[in-house]
PDB file of N, CA and C in Angstrom:
ATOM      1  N   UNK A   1     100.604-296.121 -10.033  1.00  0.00           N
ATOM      2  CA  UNK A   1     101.369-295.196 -10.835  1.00  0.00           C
ATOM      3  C   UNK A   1     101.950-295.968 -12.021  1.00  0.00           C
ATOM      4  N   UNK A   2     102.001-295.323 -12.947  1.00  0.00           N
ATOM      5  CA  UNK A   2     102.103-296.030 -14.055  1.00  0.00           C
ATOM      6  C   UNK A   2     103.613-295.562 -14.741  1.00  0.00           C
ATOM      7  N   UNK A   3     104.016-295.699 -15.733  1.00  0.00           N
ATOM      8  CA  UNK A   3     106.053-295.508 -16.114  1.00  0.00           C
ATOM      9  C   UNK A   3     106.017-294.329 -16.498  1.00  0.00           C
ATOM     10  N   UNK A   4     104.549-293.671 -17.194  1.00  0.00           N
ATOM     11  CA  UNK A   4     104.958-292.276 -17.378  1.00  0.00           C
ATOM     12  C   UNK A   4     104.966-291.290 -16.610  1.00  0.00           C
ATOM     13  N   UNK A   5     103.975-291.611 -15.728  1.00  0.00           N
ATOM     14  CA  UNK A   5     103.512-290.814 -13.840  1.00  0.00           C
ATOM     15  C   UNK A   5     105.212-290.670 -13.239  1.00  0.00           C
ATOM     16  N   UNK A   6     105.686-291.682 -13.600  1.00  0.00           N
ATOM     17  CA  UNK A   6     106.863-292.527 -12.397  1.00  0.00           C
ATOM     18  C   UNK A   6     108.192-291.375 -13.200  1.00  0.00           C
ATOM     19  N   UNK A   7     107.835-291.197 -14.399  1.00  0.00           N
ATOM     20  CA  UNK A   7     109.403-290.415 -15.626  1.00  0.00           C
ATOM     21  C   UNK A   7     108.853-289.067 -15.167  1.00  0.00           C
ATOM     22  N   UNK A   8     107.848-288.847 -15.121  1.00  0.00           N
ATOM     23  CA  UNK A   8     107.227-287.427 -15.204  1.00  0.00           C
ATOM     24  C   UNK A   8     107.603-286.942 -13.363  1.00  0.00           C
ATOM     25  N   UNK A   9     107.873-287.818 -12.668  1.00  0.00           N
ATOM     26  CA  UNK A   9     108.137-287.816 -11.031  1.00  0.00           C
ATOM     27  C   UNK A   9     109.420-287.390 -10.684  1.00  0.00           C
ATOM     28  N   UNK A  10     110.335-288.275 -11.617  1.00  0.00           N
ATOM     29  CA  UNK A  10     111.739-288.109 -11.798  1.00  0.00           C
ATOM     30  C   UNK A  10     112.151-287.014 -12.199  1.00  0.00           C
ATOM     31  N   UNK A  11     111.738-286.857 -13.840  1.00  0.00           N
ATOM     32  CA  UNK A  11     112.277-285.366 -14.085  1.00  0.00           C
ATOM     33  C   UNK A  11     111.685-284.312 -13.242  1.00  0.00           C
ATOM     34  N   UNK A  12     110.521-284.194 -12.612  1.00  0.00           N
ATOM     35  CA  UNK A  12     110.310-282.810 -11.637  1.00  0.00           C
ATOM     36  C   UNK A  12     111.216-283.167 -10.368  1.00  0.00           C
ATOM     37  N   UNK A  13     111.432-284.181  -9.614  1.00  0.00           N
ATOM     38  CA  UNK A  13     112.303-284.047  -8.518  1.00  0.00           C
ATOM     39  C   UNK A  13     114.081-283.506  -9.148  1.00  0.00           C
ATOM     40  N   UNK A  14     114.442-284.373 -10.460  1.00  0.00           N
ATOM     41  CA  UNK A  14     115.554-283.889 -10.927  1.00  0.00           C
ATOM     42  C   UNK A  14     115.782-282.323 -10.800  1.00  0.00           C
ATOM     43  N   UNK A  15     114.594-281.472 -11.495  1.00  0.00           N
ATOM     44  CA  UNK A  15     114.902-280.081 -11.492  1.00  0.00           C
ATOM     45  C   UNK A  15     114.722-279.421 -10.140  1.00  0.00           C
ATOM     46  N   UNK A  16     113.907-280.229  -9.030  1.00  0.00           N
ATOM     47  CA  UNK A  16     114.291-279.431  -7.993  1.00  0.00           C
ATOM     48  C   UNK A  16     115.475-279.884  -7.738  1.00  0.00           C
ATOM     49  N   UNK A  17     116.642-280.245  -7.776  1.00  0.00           N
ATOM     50  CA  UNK A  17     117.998-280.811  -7.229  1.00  0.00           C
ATOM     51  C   UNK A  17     118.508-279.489  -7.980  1.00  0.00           C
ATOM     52  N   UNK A  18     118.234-279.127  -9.355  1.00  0.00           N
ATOM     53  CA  UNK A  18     119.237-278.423  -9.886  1.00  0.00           C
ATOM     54  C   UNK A  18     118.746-277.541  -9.397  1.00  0.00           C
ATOM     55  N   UNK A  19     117.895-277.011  -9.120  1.00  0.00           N
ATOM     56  CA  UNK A  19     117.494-275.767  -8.604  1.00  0.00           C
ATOM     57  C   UNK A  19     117.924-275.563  -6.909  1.00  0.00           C
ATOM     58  N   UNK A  20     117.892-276.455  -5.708  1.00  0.00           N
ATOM     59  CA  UNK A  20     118.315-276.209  -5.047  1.00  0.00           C
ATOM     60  C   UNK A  20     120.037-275.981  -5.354  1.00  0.00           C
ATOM     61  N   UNK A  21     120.915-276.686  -6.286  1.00  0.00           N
ATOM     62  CA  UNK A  21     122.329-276.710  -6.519  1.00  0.00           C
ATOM     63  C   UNK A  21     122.421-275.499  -6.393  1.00  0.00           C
ATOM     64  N   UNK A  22     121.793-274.456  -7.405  1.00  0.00           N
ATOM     65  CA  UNK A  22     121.734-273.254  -8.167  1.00  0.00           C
ATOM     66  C   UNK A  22     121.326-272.613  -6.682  1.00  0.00           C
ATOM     67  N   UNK A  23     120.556-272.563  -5.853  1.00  0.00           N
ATOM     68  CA  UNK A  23     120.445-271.294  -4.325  1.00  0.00           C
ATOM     69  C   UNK A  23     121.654-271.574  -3.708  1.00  0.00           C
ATOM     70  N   UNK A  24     122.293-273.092  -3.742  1.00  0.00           N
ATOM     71  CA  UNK A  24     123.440-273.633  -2.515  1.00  0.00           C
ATOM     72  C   UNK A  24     124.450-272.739  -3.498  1.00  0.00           C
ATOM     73  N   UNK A  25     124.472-273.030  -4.505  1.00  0.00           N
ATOM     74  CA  UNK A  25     126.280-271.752  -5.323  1.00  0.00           C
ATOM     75  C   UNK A  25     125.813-270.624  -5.062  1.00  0.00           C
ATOM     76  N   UNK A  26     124.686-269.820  -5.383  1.00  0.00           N
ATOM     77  CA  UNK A  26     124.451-268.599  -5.038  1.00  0.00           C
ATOM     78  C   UNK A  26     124.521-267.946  -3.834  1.00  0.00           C
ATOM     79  N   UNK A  27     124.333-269.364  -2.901  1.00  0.00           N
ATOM     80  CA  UNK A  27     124.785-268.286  -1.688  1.00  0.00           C
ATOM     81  C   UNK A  27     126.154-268.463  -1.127  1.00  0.00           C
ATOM     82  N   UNK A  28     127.382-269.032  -2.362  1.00  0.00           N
ATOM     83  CA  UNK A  28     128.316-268.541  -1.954  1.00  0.00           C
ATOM     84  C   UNK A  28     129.393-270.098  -1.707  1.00  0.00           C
ATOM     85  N   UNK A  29     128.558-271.362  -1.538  1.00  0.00           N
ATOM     86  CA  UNK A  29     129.381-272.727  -0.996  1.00  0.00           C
ATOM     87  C   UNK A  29     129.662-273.017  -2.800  1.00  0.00           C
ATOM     88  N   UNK A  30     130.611-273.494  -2.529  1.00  0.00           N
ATOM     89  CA  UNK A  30     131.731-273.809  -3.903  1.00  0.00           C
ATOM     90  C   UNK A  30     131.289-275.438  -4.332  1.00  0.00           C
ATOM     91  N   UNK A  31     131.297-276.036  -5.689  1.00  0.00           N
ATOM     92  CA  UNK A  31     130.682-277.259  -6.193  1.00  0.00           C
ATOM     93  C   UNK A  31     131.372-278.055  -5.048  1.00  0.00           C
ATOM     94  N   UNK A  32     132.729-278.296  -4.680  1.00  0.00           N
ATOM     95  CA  UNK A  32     132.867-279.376  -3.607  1.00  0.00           C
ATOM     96  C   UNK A  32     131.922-279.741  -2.506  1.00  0.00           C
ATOM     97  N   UNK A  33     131.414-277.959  -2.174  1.00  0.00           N
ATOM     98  CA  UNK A  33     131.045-278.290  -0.739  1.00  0.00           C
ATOM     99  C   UNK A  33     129.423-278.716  -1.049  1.00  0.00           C
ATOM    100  N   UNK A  34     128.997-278.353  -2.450  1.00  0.00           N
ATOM    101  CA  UNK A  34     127.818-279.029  -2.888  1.00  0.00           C
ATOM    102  C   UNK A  34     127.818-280.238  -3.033  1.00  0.00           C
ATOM    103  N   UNK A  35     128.584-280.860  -3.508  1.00  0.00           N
ATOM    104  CA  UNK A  35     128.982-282.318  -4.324  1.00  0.00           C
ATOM    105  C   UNK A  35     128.908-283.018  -2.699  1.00  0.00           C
ATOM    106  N   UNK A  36     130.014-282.862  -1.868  1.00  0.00           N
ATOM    107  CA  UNK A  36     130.224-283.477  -0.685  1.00  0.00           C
ATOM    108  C   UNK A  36     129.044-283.639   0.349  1.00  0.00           C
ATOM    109  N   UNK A  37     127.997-282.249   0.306  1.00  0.00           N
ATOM    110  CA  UNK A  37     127.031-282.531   0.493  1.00  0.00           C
ATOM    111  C   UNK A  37     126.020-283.557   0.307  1.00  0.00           C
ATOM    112  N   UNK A  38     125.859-283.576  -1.008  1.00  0.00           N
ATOM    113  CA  UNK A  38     125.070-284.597  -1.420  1.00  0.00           C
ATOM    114  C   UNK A  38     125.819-285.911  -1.883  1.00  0.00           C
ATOM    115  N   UNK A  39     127.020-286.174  -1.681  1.00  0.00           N
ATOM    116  CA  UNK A  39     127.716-287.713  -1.291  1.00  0.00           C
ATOM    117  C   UNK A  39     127.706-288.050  -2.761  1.00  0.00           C
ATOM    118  N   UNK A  40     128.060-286.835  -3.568  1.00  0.00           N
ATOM    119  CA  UNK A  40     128.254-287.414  -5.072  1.00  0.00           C
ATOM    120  C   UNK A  40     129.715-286.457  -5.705  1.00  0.00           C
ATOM    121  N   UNK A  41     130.182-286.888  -6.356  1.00  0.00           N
ATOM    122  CA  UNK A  41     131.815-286.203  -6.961  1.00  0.00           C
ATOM    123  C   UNK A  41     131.133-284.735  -7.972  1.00  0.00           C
ATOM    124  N   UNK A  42     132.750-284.058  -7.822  1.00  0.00           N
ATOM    125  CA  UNK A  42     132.213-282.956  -8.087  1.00  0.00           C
ATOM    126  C   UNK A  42     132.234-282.703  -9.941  1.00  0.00           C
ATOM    127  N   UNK A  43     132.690-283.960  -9.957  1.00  0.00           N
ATOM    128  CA  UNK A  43     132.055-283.474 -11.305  1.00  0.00           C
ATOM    129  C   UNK A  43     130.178-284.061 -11.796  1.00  0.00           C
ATOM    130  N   UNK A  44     129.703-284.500 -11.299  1.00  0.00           N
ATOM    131  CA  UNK A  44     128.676-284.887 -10.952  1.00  0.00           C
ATOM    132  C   UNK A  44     127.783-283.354 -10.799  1.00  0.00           C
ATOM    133  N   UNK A  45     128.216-283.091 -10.426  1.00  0.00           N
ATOM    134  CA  UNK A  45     127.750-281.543  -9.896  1.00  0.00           C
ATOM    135  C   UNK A  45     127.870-280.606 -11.055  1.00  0.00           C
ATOM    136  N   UNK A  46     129.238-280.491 -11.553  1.00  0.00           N
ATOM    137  CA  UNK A  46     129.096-279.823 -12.895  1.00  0.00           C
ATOM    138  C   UNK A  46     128.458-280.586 -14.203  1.00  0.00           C
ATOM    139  N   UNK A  47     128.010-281.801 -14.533  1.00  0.00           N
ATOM    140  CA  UNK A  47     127.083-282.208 -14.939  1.00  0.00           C
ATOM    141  C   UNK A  47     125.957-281.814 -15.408  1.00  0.00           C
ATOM    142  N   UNK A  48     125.778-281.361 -14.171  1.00  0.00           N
ATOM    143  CA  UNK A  48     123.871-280.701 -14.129  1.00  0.00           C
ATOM    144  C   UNK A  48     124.078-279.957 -14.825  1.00  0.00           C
ATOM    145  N   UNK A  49     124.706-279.077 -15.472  1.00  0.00           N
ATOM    146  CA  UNK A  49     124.617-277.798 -16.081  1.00  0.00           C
ATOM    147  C   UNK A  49     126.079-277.713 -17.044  1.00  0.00           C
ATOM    148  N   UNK A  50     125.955-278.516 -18.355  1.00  0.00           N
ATOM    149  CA  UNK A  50     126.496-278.912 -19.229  1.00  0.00           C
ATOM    150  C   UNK A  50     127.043-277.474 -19.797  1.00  0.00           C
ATOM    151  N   UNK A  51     126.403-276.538 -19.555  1.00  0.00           N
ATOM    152  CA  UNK A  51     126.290-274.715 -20.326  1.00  0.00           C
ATOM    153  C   UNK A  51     127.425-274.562 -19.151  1.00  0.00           C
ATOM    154  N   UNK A  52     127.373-274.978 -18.223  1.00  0.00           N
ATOM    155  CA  UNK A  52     128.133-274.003 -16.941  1.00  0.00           C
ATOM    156  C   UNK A  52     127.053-273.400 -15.875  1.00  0.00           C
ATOM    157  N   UNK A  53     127.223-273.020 -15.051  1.00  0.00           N
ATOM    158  CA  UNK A  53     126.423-272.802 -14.308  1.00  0.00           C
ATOM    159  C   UNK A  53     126.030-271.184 -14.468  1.00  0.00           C
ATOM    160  N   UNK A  54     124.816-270.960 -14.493  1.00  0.00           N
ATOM    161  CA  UNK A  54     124.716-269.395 -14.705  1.00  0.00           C
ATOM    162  C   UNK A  54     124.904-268.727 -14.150  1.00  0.00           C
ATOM    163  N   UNK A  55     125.640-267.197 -14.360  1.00  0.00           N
ATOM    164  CA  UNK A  55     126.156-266.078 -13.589  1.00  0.00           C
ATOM    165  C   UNK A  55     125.001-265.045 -13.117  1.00  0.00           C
ATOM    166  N   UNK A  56     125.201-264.415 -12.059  1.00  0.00           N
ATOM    167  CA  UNK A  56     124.325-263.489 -11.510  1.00  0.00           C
ATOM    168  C   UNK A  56     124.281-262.549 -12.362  1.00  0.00           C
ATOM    169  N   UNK A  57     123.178-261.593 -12.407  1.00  0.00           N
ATOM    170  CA  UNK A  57     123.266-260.240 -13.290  1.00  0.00           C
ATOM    171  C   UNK A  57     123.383-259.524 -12.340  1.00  0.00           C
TER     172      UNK A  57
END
């Protein structure tokens, strides 16, 4: 695997993280109990989503 295989690996696992973040708030657990989950601070969590996190329609 080569550095661009290896960046191109990273950013797709990155967006599944935000995307699982995004089902774990939707169904209701609050950024702490996300953050604490994954053993990182909660602003770490609001991070991912510099806009805010998006609202349901």
């Amino acid at each position: 695997m080569n550095d661009l295989q290896a960046q191109a690996m990273i950013e797709n696992l990155e967006a599944i993280k935000k995307l699982l973040v995004l089902q774990t708030l939707d169904a209701g657990h609050t950024q702490d109990q996300v953050a604490t989950a994954l053993g990182i601070g909660r602003s770490s969590v609001s991070k991912m989503f510099p806009g805010g996190v998006p609202k349901k329609k």
